[in-house]
PDB file of N, CA and C in Angstrom:
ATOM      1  N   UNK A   1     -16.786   7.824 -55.529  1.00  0.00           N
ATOM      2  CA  UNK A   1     -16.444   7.628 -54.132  1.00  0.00           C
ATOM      3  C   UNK A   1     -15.114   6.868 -54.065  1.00  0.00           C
ATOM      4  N   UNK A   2     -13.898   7.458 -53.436  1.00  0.00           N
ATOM      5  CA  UNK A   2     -13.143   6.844 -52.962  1.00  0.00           C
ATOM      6  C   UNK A   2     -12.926   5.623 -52.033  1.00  0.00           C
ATOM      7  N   UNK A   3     -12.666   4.659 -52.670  1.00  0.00           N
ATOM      8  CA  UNK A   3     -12.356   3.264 -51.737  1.00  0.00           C
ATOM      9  C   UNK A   3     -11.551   3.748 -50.177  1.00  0.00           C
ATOM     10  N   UNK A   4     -12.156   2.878 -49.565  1.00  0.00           N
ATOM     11  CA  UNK A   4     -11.475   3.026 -47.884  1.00  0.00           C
ATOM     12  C   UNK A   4     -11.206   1.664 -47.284  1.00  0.00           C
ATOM     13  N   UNK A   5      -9.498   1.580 -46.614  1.00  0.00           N
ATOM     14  CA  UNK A   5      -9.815   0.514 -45.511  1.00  0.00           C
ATOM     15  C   UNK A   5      -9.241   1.026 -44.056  1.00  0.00           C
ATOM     16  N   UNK A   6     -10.458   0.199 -43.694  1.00  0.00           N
ATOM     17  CA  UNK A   6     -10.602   0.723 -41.633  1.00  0.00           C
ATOM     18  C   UNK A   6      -9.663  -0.767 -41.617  1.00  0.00           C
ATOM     19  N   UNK A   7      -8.284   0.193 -40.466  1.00  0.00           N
ATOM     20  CA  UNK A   7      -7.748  -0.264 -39.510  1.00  0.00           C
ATOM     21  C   UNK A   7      -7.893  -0.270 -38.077  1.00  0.00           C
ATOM     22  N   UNK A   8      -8.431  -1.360 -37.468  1.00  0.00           N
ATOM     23  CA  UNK A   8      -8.984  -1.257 -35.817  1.00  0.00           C
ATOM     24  C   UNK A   8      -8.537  -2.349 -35.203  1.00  0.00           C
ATOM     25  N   UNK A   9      -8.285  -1.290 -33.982  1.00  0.00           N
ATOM     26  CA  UNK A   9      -7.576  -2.305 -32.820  1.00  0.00           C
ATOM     27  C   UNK A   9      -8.155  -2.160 -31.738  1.00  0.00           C
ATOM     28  N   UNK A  10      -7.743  -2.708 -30.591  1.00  0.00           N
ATOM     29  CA  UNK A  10      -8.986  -2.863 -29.413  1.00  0.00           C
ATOM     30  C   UNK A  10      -8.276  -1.145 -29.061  1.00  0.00           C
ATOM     31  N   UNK A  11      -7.061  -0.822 -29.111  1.00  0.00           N
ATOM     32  CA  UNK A  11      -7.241   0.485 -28.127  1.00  0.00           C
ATOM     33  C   UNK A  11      -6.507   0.599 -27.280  1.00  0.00           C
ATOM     34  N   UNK A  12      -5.809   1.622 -26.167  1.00  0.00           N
ATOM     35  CA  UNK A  12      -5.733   1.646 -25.098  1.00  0.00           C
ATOM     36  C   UNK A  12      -5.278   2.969 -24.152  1.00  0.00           C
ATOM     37  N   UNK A  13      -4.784   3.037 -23.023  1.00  0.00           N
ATOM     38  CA  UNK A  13      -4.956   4.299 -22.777  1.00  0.00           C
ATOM     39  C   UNK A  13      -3.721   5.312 -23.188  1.00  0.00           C
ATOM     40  N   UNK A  14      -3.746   6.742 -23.556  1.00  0.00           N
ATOM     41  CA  UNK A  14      -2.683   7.022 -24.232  1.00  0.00           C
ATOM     42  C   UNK A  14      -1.865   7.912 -22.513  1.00  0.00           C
ATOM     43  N   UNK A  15      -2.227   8.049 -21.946  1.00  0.00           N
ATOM     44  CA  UNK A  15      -1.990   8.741 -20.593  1.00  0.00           C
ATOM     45  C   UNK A  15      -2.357   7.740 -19.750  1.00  0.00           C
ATOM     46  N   UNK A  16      -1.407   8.337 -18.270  1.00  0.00           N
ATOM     47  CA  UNK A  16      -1.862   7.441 -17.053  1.00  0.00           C
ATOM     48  C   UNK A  16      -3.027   7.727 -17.059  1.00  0.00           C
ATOM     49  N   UNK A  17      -3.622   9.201 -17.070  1.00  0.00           N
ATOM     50  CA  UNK A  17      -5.105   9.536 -16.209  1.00  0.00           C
ATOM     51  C   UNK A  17      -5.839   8.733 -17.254  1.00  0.00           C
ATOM     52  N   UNK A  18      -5.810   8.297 -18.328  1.00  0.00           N
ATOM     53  CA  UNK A  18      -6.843   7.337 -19.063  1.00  0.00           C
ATOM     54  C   UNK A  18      -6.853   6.007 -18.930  1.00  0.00           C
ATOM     55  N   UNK A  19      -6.127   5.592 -17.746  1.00  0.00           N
ATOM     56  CA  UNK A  19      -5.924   4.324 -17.336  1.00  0.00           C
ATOM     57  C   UNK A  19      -7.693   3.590 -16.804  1.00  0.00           C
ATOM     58  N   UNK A  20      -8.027   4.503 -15.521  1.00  0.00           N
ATOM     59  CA  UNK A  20      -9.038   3.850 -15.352  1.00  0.00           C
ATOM     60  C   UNK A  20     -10.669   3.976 -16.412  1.00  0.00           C
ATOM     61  N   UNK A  21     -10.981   4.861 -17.177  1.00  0.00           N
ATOM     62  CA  UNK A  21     -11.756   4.960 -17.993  1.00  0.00           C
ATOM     63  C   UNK A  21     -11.799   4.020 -18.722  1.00  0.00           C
ATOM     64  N   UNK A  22      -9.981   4.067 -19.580  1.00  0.00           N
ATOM     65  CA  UNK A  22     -10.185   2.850 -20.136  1.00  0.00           C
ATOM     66  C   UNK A  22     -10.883   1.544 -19.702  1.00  0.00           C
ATOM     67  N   UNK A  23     -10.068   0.980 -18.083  1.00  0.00           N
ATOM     68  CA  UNK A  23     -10.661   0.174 -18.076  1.00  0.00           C
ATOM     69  C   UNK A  23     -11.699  -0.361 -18.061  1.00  0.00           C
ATOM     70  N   UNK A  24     -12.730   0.683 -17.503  1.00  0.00           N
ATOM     71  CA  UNK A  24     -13.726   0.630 -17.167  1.00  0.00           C
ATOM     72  C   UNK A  24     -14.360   0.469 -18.683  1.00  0.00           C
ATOM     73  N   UNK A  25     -14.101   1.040 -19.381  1.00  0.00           N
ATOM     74  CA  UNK A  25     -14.760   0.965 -20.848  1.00  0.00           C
ATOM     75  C   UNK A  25     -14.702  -0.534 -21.479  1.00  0.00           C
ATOM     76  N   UNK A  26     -13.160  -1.357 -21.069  1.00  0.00           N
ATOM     77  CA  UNK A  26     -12.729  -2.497 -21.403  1.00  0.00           C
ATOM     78  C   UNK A  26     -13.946  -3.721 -20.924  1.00  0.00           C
ATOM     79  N   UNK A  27     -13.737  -3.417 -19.699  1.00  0.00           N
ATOM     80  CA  UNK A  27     -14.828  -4.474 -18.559  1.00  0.00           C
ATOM     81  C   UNK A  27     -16.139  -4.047 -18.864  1.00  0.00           C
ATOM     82  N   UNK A  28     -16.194  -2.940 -19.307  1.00  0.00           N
ATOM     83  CA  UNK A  28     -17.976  -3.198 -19.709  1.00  0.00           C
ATOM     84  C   UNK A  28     -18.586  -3.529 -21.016  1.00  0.00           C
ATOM     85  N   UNK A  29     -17.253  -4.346 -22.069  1.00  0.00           N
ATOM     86  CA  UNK A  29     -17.929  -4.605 -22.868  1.00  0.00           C
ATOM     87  C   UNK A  29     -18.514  -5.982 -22.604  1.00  0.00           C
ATOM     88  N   UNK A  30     -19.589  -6.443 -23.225  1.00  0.00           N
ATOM     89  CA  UNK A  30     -20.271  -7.432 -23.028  1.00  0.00           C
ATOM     90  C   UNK A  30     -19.757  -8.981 -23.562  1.00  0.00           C
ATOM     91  N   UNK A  31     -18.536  -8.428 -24.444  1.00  0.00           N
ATOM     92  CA  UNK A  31     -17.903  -9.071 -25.278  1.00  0.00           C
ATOM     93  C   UNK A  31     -16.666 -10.162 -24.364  1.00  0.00           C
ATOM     94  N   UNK A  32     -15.815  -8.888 -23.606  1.00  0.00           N
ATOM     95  CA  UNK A  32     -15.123  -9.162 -22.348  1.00  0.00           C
ATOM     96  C   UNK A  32     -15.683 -10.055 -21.415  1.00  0.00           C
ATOM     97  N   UNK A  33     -17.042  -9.333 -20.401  1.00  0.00           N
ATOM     98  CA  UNK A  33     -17.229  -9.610 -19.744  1.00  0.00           C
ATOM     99  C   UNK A  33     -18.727 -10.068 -19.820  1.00  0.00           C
ATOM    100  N   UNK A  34     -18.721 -11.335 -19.739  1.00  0.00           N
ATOM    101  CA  UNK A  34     -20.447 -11.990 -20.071  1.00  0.00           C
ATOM    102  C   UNK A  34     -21.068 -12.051 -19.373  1.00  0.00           C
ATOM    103  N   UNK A  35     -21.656 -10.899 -18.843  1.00  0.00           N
ATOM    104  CA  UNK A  35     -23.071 -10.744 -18.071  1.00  0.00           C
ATOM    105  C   UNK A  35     -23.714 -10.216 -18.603  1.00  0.00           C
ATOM    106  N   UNK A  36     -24.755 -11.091 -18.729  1.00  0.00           N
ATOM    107  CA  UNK A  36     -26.194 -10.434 -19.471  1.00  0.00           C
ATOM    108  C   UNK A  36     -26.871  -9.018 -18.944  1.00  0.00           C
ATOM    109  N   UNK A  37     -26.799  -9.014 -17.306  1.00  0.00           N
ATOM    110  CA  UNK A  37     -27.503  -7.999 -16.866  1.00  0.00           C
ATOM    111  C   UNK A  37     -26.407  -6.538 -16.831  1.00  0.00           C
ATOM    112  N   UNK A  38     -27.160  -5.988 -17.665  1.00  0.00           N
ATOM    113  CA  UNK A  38     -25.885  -4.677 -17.936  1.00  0.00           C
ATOM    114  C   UNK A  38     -25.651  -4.214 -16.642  1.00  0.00           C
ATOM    115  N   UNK A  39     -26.934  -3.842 -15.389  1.00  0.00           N
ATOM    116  CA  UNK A  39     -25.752  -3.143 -14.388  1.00  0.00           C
ATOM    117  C   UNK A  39     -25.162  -3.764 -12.950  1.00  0.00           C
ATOM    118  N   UNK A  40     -25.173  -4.950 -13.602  1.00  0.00           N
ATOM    119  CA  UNK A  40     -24.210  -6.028 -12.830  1.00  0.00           C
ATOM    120  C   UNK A  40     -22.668  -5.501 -13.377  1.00  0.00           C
ATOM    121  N   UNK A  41     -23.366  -5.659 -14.924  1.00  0.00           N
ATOM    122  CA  UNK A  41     -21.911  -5.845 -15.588  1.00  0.00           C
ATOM    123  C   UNK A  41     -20.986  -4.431 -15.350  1.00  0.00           C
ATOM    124  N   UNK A  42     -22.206  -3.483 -15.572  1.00  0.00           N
ATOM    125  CA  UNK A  42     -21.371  -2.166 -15.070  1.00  0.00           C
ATOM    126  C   UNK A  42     -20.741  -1.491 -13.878  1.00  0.00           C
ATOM    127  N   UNK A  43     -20.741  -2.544 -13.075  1.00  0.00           N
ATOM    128  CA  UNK A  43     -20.419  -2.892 -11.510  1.00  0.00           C
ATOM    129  C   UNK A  43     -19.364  -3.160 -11.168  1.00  0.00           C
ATOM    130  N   UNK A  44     -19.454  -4.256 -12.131  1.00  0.00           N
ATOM    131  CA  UNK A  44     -18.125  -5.120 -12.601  1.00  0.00           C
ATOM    132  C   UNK A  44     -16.731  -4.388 -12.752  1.00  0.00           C
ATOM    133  N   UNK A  45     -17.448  -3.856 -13.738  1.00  0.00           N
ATOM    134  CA  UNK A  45     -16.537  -2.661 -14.662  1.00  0.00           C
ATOM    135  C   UNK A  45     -15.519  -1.925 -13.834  1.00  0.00           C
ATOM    136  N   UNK A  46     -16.477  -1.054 -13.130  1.00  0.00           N
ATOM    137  CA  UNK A  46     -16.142  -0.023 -12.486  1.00  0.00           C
ATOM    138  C   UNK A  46     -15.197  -0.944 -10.944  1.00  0.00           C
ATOM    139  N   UNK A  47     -15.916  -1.813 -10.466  1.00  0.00           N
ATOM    140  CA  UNK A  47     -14.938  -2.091  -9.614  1.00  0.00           C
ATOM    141  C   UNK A  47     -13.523  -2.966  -9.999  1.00  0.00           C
ATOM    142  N   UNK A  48     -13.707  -3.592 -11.322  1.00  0.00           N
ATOM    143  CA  UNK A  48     -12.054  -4.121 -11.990  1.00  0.00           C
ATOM    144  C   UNK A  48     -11.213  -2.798 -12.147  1.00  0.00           C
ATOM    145  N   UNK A  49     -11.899  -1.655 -12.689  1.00  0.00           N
ATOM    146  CA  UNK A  49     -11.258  -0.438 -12.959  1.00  0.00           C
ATOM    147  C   UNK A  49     -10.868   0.123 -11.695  1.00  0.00           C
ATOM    148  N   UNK A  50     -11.422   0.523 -10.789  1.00  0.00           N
ATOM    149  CA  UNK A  50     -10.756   0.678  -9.704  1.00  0.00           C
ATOM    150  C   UNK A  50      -9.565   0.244  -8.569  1.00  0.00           C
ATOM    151  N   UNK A  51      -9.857  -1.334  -8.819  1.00  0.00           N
ATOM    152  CA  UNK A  51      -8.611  -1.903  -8.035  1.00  0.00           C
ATOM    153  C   UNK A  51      -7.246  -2.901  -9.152  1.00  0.00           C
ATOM    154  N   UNK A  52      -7.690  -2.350 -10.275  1.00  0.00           N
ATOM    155  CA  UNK A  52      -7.091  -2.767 -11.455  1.00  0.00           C
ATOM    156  C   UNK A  52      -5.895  -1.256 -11.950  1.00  0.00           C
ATOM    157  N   UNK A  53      -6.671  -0.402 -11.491  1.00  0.00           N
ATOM    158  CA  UNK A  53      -6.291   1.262 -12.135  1.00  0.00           C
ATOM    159  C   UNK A  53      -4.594   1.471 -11.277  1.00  0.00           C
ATOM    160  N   UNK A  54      -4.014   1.325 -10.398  1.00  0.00           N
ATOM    161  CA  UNK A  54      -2.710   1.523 -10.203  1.00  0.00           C
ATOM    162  C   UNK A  54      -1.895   0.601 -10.594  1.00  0.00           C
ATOM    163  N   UNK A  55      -2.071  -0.479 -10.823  1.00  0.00           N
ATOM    164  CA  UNK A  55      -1.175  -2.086 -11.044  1.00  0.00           C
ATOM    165  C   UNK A  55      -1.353  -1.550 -12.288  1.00  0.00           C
ATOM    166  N   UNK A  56      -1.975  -1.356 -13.294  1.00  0.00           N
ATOM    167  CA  UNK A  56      -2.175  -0.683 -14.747  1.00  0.00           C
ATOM    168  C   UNK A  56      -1.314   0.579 -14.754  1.00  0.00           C
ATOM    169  N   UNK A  57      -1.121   1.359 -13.910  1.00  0.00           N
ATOM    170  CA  UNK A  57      -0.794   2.663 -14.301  1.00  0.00           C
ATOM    171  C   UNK A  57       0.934   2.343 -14.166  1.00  0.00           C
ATOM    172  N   UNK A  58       0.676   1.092 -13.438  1.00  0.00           N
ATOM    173  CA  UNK A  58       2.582   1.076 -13.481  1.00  0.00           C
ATOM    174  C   UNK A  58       3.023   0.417 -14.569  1.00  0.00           C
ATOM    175  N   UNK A  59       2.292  -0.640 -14.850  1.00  0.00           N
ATOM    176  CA  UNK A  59       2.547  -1.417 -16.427  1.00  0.00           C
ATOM    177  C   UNK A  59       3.050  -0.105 -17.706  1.00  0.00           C
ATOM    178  N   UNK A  60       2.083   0.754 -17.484  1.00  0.00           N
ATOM    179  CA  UNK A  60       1.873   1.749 -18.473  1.00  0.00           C
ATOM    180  C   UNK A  60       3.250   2.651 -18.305  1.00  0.00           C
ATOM    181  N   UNK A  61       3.499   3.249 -17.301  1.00  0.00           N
ATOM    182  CA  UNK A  61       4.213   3.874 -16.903  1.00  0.00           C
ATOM    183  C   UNK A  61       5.401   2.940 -17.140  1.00  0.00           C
ATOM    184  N   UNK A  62       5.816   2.074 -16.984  1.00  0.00           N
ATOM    185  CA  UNK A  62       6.798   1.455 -17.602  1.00  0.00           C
ATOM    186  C   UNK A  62       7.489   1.506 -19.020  1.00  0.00           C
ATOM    187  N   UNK A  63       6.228   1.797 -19.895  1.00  0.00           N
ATOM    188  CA  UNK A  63       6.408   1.845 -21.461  1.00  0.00           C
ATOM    189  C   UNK A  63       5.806   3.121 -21.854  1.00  0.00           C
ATOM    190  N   UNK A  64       6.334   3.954 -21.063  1.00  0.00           N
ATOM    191  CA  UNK A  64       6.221   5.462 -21.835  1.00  0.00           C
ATOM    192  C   UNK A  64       5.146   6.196 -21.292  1.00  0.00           C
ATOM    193  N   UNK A  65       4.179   5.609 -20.638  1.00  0.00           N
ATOM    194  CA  UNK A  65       2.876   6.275 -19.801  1.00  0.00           C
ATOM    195  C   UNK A  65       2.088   6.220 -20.713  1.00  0.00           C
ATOM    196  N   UNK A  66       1.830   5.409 -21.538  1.00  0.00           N
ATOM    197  CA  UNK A  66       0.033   4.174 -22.044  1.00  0.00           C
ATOM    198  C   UNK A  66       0.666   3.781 -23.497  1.00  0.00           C
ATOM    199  N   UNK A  67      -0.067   3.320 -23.505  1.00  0.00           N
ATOM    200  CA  UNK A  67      -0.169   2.437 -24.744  1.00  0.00           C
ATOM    201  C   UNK A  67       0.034   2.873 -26.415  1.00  0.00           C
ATOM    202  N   UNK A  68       1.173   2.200 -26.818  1.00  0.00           N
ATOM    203  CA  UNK A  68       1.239   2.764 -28.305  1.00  0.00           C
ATOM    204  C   UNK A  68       0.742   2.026 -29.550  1.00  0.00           C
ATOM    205  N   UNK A  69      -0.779   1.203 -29.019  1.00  0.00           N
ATOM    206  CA  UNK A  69      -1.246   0.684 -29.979  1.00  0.00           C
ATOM    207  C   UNK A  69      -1.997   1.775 -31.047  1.00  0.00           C
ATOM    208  N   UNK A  70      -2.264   2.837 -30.341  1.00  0.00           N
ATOM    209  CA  UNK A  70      -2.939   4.030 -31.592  1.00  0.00           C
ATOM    210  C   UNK A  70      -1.594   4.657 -32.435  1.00  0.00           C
ATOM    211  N   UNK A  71      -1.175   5.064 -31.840  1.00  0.00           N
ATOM    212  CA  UNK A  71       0.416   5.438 -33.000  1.00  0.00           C
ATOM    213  C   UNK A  71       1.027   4.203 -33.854  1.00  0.00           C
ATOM    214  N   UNK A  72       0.988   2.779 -33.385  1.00  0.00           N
ATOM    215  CA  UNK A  72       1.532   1.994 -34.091  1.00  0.00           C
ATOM    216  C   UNK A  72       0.258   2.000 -35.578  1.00  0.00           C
ATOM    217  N   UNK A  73      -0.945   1.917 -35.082  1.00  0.00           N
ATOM    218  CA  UNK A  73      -1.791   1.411 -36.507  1.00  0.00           C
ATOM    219  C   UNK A  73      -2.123   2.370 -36.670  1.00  0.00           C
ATOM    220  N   UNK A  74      -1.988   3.769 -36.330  1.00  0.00           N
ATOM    221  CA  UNK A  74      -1.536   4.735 -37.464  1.00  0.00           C
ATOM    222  C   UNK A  74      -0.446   4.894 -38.266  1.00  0.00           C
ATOM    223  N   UNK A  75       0.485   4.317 -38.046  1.00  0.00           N
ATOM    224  CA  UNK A  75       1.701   4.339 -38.658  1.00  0.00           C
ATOM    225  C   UNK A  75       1.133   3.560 -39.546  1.00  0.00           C
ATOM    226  N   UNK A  76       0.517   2.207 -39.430  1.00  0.00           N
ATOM    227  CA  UNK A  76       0.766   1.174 -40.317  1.00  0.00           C
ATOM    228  C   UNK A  76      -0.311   1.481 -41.115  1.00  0.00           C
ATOM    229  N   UNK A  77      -1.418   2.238 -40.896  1.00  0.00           N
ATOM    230  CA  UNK A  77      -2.044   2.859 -42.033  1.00  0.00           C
ATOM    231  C   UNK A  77      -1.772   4.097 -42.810  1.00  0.00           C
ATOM    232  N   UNK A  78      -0.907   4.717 -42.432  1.00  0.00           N
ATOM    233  CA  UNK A  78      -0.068   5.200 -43.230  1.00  0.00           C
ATOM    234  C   UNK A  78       0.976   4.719 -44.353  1.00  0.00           C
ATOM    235  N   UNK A  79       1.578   3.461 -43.760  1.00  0.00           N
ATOM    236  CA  UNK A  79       2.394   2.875 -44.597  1.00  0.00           C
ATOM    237  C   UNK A  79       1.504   2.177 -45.736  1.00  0.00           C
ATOM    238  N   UNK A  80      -0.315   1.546 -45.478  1.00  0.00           N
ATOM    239  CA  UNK A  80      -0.506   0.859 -45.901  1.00  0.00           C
ATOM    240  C   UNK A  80      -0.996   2.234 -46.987  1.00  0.00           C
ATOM    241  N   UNK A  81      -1.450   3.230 -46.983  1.00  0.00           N
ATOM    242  CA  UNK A  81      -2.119   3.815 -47.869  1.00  0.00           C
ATOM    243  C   UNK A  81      -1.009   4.196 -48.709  1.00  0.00           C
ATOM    244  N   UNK A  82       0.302   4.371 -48.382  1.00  0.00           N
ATOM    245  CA  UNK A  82       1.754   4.687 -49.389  1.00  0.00           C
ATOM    246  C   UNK A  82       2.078   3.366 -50.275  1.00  0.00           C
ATOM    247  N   UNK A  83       1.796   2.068 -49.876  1.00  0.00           N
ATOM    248  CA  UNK A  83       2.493   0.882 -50.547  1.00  0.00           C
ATOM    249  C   UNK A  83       0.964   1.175 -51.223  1.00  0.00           C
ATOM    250  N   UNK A  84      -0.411   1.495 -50.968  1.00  0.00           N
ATOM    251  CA  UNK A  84      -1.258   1.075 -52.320  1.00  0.00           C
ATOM    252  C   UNK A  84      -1.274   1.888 -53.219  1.00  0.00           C
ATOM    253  N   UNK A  85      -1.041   3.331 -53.180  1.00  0.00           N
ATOM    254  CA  UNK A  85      -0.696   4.743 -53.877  1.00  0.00           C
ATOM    255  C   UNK A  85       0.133   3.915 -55.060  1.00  0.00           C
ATOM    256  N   UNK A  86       1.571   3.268 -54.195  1.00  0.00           N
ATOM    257  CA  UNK A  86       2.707   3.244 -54.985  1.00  0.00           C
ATOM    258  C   UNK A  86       2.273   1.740 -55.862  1.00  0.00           C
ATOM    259  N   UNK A  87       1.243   0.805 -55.638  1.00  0.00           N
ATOM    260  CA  UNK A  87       1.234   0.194 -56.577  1.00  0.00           C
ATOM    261  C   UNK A  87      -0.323   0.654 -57.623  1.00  0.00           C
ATOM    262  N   UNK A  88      -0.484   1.560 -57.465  1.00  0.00           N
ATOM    263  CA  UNK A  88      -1.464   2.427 -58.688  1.00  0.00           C
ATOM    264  C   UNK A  88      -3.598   2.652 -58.096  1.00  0.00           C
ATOM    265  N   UNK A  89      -3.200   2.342 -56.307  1.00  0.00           N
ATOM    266  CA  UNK A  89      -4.780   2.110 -55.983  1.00  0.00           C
ATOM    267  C   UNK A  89      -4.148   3.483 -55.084  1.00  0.00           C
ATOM    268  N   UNK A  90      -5.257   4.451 -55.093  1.00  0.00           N
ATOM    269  CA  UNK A  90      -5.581   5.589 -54.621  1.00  0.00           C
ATOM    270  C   UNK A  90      -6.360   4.989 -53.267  1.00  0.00           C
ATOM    271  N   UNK A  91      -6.280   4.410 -52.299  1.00  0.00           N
ATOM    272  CA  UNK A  91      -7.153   3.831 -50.979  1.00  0.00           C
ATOM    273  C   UNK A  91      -6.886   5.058 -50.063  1.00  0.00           C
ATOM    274  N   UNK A  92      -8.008   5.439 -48.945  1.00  0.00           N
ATOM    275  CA  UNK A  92      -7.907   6.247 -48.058  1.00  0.00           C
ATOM    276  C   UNK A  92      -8.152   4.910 -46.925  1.00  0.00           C
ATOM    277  N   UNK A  93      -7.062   5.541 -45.644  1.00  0.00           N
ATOM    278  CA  UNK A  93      -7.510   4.485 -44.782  1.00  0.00           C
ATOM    279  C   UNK A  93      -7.749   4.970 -43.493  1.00  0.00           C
ATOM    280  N   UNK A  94      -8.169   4.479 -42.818  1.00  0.00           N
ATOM    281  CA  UNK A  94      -9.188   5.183 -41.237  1.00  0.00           C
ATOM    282  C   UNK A  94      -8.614   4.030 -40.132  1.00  0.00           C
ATOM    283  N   UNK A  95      -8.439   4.777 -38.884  1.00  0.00           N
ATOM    284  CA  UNK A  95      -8.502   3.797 -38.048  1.00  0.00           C
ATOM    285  C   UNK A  95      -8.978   4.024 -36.984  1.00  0.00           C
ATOM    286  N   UNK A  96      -9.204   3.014 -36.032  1.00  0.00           N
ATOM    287  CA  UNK A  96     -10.869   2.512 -34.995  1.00  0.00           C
ATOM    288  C   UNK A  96     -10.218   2.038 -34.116  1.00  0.00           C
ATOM    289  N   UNK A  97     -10.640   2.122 -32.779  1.00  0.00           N
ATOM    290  CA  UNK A  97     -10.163   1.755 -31.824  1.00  0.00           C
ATOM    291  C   UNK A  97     -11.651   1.067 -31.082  1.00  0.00           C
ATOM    292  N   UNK A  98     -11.636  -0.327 -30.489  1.00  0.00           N
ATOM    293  CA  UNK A  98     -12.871  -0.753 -30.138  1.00  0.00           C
ATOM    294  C   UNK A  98     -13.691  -0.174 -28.380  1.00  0.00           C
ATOM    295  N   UNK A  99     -11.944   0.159 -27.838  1.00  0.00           N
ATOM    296  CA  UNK A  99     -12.281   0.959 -26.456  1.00  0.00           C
ATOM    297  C   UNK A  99     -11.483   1.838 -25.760  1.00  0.00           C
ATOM    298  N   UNK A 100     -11.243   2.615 -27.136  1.00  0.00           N
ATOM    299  CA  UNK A 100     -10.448   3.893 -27.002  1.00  0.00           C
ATOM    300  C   UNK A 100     -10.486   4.909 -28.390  1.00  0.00           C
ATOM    301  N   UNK A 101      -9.893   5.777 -27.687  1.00  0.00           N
ATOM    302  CA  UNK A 101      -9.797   7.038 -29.000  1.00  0.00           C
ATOM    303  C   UNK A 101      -9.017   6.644 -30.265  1.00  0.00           C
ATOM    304  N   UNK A 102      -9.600   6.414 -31.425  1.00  0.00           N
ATOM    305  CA  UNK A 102     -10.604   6.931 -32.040  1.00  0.00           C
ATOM    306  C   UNK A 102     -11.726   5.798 -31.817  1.00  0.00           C
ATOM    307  N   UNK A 103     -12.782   6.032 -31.425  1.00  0.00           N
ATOM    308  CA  UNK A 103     -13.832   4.764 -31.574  1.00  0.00           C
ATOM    309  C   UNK A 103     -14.430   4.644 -32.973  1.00  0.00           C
ATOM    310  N   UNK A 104     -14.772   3.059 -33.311  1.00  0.00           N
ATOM    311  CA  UNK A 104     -15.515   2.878 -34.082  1.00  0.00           C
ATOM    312  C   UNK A 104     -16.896   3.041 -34.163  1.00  0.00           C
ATOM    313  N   UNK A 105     -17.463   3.959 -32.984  1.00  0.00           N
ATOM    314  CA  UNK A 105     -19.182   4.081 -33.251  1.00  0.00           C
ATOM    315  C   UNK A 105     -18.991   5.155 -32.697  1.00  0.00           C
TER     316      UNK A 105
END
């Protein structure tokens, strides 16, 4: 079996139209947002995502229309699997996004 290392980052949206999903995905983690009762919390969610979703879409839209945290730590797992090749470790590496494409579960 080939050795692996997972690169993961929280994520974010790669398009405007994935602006509010995202968020909504963001605000309902439990991690984010600490409410015990999930559909409080999913309440939550959905209404931060909603009046959160245009003030976001202009941020985004500012820097290219979403977020280049998935292209950056693909890049950098790319670079990282070339610098271990080149010092004699064969590593495959994966990367995870905690509330976006690619997910870790």
């Amino acid at each position: 079996m080939k050795p692996g290392v997972l690169l993961f980052n929280l994520g974010g949206p790669e398009r405007l139209s994935d602006v509010k999903p995202f968020l909504y995905r963001l605000f309902s983690d439990p991690e984010i947002v600490r409410v015990k009762w999930t559909p409080l919390r999913k309440t939550l969610a959905y209404a931060i995502a909603t009046f959160r979703r245009k003030t976001s879409e202009g941020y985004y839209r500012q820097i290219g229309g979403g977020s280049p945290l998935r292209r950056l730590t693909e890049e950098q797992a790319g670079a990282l699997a070339e610098e271990l090749k080149r010092r004699g470790s064969d590593v495959q590496t994966f990367v995870g996004m905690c509330t976006w494409h690619p997910f870790l579960h």
